[in-house]
C-alpha atoms as a PDB file:
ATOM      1  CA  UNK A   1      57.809  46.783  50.750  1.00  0.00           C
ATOM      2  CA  UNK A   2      57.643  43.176  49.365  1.00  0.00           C
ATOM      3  CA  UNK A   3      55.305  42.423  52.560  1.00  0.00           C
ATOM      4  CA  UNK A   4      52.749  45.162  50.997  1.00  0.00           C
ATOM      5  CA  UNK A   5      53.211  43.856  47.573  1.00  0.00           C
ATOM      6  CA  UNK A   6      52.136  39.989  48.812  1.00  0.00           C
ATOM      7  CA  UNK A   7      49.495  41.041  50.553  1.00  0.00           C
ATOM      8  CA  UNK A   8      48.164  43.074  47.498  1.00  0.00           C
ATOM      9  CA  UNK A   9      47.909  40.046  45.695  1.00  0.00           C
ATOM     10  CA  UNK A  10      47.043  37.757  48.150  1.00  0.00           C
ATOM     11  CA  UNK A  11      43.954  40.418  48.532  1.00  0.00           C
ATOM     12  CA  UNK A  12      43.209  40.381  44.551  1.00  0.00           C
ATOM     13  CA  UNK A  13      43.150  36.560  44.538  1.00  0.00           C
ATOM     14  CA  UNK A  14      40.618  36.153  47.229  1.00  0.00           C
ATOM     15  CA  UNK A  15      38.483  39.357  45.818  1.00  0.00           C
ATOM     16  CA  UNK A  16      38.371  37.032  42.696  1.00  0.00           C
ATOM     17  CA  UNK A  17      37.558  33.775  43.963  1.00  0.00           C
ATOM     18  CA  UNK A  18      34.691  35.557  45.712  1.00  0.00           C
ATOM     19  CA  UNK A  19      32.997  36.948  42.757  1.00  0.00           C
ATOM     20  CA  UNK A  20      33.548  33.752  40.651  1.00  0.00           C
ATOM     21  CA  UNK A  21      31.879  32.100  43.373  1.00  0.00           C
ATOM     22  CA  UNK A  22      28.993  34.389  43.813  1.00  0.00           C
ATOM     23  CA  UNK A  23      28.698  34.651  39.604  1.00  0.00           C
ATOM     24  CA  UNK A  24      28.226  30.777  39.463  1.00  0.00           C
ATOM     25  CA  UNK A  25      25.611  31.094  42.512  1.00  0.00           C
ATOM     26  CA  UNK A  26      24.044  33.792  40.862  1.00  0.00           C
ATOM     27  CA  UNK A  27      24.201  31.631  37.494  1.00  0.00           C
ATOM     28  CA  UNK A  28      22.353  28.516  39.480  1.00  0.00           C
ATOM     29  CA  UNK A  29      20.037  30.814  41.262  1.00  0.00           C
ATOM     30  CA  UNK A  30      18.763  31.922  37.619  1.00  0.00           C
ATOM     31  CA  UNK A  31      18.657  28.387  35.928  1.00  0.00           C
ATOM     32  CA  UNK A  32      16.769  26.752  39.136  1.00  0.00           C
ATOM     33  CA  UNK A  33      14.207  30.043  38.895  1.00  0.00           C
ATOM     34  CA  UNK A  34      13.715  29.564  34.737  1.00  0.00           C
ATOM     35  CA  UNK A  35      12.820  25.452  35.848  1.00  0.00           C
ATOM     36  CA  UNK A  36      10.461  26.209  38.142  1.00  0.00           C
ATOM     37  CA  UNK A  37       9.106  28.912  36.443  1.00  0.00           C
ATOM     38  CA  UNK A  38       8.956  26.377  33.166  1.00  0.00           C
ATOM     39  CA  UNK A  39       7.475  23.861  35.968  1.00  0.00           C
ATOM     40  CA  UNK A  40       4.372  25.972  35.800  1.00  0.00           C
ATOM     41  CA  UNK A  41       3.620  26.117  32.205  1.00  0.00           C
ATOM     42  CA  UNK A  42       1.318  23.213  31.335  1.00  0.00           C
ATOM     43  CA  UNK A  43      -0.351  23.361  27.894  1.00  0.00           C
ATOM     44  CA  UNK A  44      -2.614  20.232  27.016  1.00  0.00           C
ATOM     45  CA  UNK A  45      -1.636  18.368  23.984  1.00  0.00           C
ATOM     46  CA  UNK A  46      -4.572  15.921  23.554  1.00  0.00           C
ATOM     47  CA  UNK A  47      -4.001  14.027  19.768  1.00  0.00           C
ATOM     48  CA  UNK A  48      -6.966  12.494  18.614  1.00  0.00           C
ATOM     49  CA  UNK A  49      -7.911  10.099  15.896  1.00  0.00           C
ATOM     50  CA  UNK A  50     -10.511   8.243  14.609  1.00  0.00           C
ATOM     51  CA  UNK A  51     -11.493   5.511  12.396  1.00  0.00           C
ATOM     52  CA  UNK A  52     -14.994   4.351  10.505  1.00  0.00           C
ATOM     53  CA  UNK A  53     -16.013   1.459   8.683  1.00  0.00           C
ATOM     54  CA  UNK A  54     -19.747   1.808   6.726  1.00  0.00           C
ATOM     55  CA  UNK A  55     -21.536   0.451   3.961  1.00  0.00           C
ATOM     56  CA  UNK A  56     -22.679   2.555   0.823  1.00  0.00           C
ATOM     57  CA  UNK A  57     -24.758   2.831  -2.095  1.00  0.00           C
ATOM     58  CA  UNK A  58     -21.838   3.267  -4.456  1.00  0.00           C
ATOM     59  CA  UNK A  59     -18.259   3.803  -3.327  1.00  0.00           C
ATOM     60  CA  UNK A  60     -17.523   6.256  -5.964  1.00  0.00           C
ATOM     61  CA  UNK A  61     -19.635   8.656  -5.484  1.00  0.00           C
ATOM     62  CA  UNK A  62     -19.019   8.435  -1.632  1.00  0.00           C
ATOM     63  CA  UNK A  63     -15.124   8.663  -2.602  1.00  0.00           C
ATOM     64  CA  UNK A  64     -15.870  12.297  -4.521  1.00  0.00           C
ATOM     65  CA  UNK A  65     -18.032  13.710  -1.777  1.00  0.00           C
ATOM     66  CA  UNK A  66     -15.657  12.663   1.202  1.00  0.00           C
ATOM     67  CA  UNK A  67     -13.094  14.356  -0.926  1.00  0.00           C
ATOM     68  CA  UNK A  68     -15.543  17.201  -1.064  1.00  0.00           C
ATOM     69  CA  UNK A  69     -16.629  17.290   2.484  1.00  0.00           C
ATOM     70  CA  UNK A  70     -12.825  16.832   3.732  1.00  0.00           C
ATOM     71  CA  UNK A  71     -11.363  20.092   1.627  1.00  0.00           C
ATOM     72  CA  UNK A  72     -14.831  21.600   3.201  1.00  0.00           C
ATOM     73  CA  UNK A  73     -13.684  21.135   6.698  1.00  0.00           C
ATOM     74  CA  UNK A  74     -10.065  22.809   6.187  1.00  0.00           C
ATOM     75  CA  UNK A  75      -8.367  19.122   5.616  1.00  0.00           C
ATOM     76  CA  UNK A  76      -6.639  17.105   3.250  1.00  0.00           C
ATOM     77  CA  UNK A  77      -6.390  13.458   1.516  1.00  0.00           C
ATOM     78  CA  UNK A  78      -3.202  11.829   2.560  1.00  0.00           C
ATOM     79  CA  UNK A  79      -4.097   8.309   1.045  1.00  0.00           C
ATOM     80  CA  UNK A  80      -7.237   6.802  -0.989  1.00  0.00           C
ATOM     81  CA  UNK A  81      -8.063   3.534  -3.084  1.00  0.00           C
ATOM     82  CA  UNK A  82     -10.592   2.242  -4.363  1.00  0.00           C
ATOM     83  CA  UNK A  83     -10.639  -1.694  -4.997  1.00  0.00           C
ATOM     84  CA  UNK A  84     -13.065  -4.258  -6.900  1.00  0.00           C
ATOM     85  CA  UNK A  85     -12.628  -8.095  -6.045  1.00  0.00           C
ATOM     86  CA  UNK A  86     -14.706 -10.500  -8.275  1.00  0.00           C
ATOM     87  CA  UNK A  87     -16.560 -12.433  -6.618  1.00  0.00           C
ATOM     88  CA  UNK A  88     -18.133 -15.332  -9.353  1.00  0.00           C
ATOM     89  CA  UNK A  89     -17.805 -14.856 -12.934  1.00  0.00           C
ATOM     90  CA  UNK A  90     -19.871 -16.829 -16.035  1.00  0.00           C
ATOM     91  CA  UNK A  91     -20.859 -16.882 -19.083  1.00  0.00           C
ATOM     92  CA  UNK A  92     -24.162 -17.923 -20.598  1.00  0.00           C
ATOM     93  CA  UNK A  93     -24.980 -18.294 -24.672  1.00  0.00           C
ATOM     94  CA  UNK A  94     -26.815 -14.964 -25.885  1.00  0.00           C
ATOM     95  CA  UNK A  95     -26.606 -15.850 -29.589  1.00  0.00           C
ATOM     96  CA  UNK A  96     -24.998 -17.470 -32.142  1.00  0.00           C
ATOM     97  CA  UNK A  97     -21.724 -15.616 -31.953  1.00  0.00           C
ATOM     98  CA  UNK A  98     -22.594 -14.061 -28.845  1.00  0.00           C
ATOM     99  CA  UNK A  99     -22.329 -14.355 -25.189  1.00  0.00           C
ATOM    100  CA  UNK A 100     -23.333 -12.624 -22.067  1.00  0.00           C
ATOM    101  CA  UNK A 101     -20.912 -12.194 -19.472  1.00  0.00           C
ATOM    102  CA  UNK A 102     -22.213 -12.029 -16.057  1.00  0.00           C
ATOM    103  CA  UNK A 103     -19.614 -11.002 -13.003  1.00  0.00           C
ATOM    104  CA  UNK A 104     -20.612 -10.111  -9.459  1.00  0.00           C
ATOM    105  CA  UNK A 105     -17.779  -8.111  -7.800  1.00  0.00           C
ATOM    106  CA  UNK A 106     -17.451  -6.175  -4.758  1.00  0.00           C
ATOM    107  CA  UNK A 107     -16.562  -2.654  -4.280  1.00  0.00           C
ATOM    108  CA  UNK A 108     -14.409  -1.613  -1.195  1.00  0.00           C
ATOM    109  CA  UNK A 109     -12.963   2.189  -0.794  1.00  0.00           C
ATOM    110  CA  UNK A 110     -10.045   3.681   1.781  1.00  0.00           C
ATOM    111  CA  UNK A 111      -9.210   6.898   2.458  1.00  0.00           C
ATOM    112  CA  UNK A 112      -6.767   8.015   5.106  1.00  0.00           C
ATOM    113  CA  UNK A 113      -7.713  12.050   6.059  1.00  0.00           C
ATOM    114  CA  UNK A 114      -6.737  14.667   8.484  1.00  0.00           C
ATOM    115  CA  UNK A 115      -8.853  16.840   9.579  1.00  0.00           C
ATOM    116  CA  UNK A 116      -8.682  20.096  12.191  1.00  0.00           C
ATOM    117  CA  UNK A 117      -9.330  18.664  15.760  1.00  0.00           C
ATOM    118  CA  UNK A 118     -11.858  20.704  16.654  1.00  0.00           C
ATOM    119  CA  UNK A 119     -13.758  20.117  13.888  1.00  0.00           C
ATOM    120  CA  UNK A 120     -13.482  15.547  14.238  1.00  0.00           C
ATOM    121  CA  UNK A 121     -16.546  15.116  16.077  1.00  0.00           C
ATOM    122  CA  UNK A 122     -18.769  17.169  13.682  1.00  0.00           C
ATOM    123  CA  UNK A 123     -16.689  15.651  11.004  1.00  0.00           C
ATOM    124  CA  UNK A 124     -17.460  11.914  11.691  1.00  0.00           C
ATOM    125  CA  UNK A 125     -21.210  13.083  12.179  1.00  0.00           C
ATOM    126  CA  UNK A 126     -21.598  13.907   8.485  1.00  0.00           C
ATOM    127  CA  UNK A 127     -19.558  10.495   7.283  1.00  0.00           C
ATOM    128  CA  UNK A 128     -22.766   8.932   9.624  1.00  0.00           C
ATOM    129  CA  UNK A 129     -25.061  10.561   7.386  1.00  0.00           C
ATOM    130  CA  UNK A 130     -23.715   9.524   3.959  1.00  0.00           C
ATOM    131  CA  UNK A 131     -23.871   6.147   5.094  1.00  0.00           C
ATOM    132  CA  UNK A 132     -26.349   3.432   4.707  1.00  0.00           C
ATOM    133  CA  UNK A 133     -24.957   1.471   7.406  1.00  0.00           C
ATOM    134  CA  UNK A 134     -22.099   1.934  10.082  1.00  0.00           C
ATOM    135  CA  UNK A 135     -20.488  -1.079  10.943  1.00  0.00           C
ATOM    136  CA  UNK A 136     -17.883   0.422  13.214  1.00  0.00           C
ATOM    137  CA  UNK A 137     -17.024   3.771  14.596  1.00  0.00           C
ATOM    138  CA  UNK A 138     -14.177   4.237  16.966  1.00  0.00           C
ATOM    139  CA  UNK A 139     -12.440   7.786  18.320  1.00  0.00           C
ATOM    140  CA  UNK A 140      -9.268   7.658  20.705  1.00  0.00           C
ATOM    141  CA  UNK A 141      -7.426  10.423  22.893  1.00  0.00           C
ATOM    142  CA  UNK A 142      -4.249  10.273  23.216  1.00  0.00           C
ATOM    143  CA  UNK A 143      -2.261  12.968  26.473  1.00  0.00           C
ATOM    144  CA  UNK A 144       0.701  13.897  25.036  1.00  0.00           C
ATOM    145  CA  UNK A 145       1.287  17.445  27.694  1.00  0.00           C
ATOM    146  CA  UNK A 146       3.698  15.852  30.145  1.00  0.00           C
ATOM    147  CA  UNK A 147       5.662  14.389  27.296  1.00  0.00           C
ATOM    148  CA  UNK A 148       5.489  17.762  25.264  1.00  0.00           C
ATOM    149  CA  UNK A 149       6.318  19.427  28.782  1.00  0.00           C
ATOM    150  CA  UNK A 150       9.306  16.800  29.200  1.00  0.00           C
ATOM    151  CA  UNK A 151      10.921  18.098  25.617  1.00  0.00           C
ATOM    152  CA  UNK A 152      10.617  21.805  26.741  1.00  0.00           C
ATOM    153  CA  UNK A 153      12.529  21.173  30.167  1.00  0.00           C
ATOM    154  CA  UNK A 154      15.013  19.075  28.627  1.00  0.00           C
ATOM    155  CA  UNK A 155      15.811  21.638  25.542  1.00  0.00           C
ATOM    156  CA  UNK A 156      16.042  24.710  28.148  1.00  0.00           C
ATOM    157  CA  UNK A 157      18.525  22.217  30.680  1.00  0.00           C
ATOM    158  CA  UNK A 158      20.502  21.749  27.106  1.00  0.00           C
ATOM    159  CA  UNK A 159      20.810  25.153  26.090  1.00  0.00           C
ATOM    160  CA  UNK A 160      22.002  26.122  29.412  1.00  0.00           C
ATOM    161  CA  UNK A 161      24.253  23.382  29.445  1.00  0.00           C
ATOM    162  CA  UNK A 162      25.787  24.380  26.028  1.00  0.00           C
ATOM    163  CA  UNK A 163      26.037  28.157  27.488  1.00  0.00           C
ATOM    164  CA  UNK A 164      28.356  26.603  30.201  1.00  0.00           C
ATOM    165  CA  UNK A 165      31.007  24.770  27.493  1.00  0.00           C
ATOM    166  CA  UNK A 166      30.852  27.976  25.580  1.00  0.00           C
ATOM    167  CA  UNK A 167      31.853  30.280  28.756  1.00  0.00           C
ATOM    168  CA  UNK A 168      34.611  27.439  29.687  1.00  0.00           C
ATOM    169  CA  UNK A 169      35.842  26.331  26.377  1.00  0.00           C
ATOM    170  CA  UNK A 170      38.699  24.330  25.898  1.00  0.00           C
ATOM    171  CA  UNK A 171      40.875  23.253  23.056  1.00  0.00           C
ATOM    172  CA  UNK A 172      40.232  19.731  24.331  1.00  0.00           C
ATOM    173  CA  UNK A 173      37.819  18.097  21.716  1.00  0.00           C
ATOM    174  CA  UNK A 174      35.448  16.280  23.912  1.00  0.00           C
ATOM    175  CA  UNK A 175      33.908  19.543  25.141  1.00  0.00           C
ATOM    176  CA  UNK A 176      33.020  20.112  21.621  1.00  0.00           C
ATOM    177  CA  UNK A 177      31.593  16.782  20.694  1.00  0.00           C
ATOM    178  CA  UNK A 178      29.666  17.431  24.006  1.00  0.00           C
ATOM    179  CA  UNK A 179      28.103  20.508  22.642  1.00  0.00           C
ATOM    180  CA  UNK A 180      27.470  18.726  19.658  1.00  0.00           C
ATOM    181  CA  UNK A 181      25.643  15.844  21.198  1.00  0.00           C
ATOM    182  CA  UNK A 182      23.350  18.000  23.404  1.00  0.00           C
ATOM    183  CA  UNK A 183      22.573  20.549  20.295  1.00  0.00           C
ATOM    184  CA  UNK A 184      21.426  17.848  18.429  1.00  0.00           C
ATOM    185  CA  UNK A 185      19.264  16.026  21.521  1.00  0.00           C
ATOM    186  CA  UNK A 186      17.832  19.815  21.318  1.00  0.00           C
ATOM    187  CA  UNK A 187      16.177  19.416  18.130  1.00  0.00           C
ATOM    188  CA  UNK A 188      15.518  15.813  18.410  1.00  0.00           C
ATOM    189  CA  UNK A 189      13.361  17.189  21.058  1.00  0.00           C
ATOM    190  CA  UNK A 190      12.412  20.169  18.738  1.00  0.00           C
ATOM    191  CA  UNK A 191      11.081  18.352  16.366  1.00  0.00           C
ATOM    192  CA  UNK A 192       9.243  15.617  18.571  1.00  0.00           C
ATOM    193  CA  UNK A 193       7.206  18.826  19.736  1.00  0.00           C
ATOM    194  CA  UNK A 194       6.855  19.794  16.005  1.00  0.00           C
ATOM    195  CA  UNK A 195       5.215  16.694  15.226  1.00  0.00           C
ATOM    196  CA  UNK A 196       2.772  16.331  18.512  1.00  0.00           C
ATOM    197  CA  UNK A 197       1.819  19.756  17.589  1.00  0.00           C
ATOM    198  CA  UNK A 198       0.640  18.655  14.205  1.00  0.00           C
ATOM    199  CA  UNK A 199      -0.863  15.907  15.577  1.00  0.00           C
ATOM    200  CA  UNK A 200      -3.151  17.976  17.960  1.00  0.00           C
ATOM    201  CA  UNK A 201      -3.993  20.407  15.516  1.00  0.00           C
ATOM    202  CA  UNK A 202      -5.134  17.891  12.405  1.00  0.00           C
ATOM    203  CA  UNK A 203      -6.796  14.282  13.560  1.00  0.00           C
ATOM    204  CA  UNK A 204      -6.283  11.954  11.621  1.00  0.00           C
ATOM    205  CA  UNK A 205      -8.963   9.866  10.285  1.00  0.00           C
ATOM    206  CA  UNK A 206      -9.525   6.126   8.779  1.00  0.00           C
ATOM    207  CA  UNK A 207     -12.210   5.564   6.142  1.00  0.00           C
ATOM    208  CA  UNK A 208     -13.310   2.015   5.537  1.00  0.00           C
ATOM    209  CA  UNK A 209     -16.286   1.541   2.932  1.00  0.00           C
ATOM    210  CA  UNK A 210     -17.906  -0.814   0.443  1.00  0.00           C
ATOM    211  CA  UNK A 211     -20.974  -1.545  -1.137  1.00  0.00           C
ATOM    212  CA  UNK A 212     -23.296  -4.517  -1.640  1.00  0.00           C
ATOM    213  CA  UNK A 213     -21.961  -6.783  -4.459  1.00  0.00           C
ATOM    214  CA  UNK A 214     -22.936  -5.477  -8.051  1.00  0.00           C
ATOM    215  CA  UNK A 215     -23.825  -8.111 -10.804  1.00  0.00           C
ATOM    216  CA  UNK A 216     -22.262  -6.372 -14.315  1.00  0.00           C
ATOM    217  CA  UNK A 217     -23.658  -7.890 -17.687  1.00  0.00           C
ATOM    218  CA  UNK A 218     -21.942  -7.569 -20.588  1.00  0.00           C
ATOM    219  CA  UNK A 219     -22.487  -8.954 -24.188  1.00  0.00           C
ATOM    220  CA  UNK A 220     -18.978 -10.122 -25.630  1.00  0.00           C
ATOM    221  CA  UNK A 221     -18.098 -12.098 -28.644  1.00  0.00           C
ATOM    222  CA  UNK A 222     -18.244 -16.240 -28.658  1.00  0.00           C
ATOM    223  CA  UNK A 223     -15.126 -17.425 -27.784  1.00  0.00           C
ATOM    224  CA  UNK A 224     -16.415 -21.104 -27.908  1.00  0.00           C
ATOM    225  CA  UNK A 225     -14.834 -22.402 -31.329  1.00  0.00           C
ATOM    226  CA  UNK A 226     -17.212 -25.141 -31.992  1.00  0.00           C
ATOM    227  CA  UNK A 227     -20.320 -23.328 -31.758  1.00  0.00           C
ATOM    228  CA  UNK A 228     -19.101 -22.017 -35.317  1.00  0.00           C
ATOM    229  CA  UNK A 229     -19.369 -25.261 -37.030  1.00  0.00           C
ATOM    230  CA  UNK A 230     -21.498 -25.915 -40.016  1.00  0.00           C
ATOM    231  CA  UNK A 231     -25.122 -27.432 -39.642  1.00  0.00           C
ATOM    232  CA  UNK A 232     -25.716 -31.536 -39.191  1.00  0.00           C
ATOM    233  CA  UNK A 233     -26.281 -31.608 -43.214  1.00  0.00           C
ATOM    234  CA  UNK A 234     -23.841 -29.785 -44.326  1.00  0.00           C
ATOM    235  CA  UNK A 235     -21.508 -31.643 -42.301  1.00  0.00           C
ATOM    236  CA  UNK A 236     -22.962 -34.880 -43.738  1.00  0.00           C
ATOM    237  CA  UNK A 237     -22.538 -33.830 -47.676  1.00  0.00           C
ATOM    238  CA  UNK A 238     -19.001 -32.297 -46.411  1.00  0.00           C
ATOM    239  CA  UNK A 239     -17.957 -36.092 -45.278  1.00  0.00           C
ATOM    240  CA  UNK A 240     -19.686 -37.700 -48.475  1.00  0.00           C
ATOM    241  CA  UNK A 241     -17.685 -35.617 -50.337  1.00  0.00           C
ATOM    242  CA  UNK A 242     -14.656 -36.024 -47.765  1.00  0.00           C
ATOM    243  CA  UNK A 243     -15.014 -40.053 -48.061  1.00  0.00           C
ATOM    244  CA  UNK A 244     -15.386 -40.017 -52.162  1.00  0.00           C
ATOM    245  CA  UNK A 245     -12.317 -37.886 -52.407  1.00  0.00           C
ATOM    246  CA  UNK A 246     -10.456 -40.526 -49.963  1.00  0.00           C
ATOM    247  CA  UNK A 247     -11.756 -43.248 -52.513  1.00  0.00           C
ATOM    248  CA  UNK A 248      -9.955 -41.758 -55.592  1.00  0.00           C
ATOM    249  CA  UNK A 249      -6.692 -41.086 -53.756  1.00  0.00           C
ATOM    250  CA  UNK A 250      -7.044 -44.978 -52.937  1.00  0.00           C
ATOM    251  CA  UNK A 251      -7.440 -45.961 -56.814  1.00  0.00           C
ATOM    252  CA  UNK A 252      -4.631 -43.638 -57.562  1.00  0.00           C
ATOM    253  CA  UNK A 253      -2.158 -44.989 -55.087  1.00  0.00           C
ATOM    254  CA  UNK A 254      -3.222 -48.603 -56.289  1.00  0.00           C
ATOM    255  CA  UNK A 255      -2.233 -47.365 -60.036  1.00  0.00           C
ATOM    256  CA  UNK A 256       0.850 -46.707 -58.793  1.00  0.00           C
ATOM    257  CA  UNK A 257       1.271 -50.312 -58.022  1.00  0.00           C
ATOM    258  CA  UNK A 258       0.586 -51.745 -60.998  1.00  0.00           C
ATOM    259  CA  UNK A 259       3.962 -53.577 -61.083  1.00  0.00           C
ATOM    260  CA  UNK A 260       3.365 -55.171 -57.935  1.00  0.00           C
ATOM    261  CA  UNK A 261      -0.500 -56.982 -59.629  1.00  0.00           C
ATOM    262  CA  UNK A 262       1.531 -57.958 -62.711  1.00  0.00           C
ATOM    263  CA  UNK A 263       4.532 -59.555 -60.984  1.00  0.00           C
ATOM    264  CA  UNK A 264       1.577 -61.085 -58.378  1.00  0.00           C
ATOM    265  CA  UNK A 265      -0.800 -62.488 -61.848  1.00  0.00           C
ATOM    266  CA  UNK A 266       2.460 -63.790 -63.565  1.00  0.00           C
ATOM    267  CA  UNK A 267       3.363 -65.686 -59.844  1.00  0.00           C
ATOM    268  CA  UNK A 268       0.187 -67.211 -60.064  1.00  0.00           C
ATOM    269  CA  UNK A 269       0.532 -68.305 -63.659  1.00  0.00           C
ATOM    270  CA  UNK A 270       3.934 -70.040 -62.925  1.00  0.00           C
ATOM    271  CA  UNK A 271       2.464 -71.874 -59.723  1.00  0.00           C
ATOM    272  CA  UNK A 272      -0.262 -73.166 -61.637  1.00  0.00           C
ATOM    273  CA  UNK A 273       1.480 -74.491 -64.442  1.00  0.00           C
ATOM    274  CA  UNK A 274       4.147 -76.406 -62.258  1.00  0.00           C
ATOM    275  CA  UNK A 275       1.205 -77.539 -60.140  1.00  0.00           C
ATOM    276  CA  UNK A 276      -0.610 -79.054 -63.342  1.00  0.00           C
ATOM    277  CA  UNK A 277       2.728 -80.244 -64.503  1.00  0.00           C
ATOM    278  CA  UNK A 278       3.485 -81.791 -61.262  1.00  0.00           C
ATOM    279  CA  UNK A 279      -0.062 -83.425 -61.349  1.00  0.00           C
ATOM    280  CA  UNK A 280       0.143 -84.718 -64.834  1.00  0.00           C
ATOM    281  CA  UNK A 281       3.662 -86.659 -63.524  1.00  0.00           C
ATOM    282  CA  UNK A 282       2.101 -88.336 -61.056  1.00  0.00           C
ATOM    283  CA  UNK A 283      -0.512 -89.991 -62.695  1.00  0.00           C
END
């Protein structure tokens, strides 16, 4: 009886090792036929951009109707300035209290764009238009499909791989910081594909323009201090007046000395008496 009963589970144990063996084929035989099948799916990711550098009659109004023209073409202004740089700056005598300022500064404008793909080429054509002169114009292509393709195989490998720790998890915590690891690789990948498709579907597009330098005249109030002084005449009676005025101070500070011219008179008056008396000795 306990012959039977081994060979019962002896039997069991190989009937069981058989089908886990022919479940994990089976389970290989499905992930190599999703790769290959994935191997097969190529979708071109082309990203293009562009970039433009033109002269203009006035970079303001060229600022509005790019604006215009962009929201036209289904896109939208990620960055613009607009920037003047003086170039010389002086002022000349316009009147008596007046002068007129005359700078001559240079206008330059940037605007950063994207725009749908499909629509760049027919985009750039009407920035050529607007445009008085085009000093540069430049478009570049850049393949992104293998790399896009390289994200999609590596997310399905990661989701099968996490399928696996799932179906033999452990308490052990390295099989869940595994998991971990590859779910987040999967949307690093994710959102690497995210981004490229963005790319592809809206160009972006560098606007570089300026115009000629403008000369701006203005009429602003004299600054120049000494232009406001009085006529050569007036000035003249002014400093008569001026040097009379410093000529009575001077008799008024010399009446304050008075002392001094009496003690000075009655020093002379002493000398000369003991000089005569000294005289009159002698002979």
């Amino acid at each position: 009886m306990k012959k039977y009963l081994i060979y019962c589970v002896f039997t069991i144990a190989v009937f069981g090792c058989n089908k886990q063996k022919d479940a994990e084929n089976g389970t290989a035989d499905v992930t190599e036929a999703n790769l290959e099948s994935t191997d097969t799916t190529y979708t071109e990711k082309i990203i293009k951009t562009a970039d433009m550098r033109f002269r203009v009659k006035d970079v303001q109004q060229t600022k509005e109707k790019l604006s215009n023209a962009i929201k036209a073409e289904g896109g939208t202004v990620a960055e613009f300035s607009i920037q003047s740089n003086v170039q010389k700056n002086e002022k000349v005598r316009y009147s008596a209290d007046s002068l007129l300022e005359l700078t001559a500064y240079r206008t330059d404008g940037f605007i950063t764009a994207k725009v749908p793909s499909d629509k760049l080429d027919e985009f750039t054509n009407k920035i050529a238009k607007m445009a008085v002169f085009v000093d540069q114009q430049s478009m570049k292509l850049d393949d992104q499909s293998i790399a896009y393709l390289a994200n999609q195989l590596k997310n399905r490998n990661r989701v099968e791989a996490v399928e696996q720790l799932n179906k033999h998890a452990s308490k052990k915590s390295n099989n869940v910081e595994t998991s971990l690891v590859l779910k987040d690789d999967y949307v690093d990948k994710k959102i690497e594909n995210l981004i490229i498709d963005n790319k592809v579907k809206y160009s972006n597009i560098t606007l570089n323009f300026y115009q000629d330098n403008t000369v701006k005249r203005v009429v602003v109030e004299n600054d120049n201090l000494s232009d406001y002084r009085p006529g050569f005449f007036k000035r003249l009676w002014l400093n008569i007046d001026a040097g009379w005025t410093i000529f009575k101070e001077f008799l008024l500070i010399l009446t304050n000395l008075w002392v001094l011219f009496v003690l000075g008179i009655a020093g002379y008056l002493v000398f000369k008496y003991y000089r005569k008396k000294r005289l009159s000795a002698i002979l």
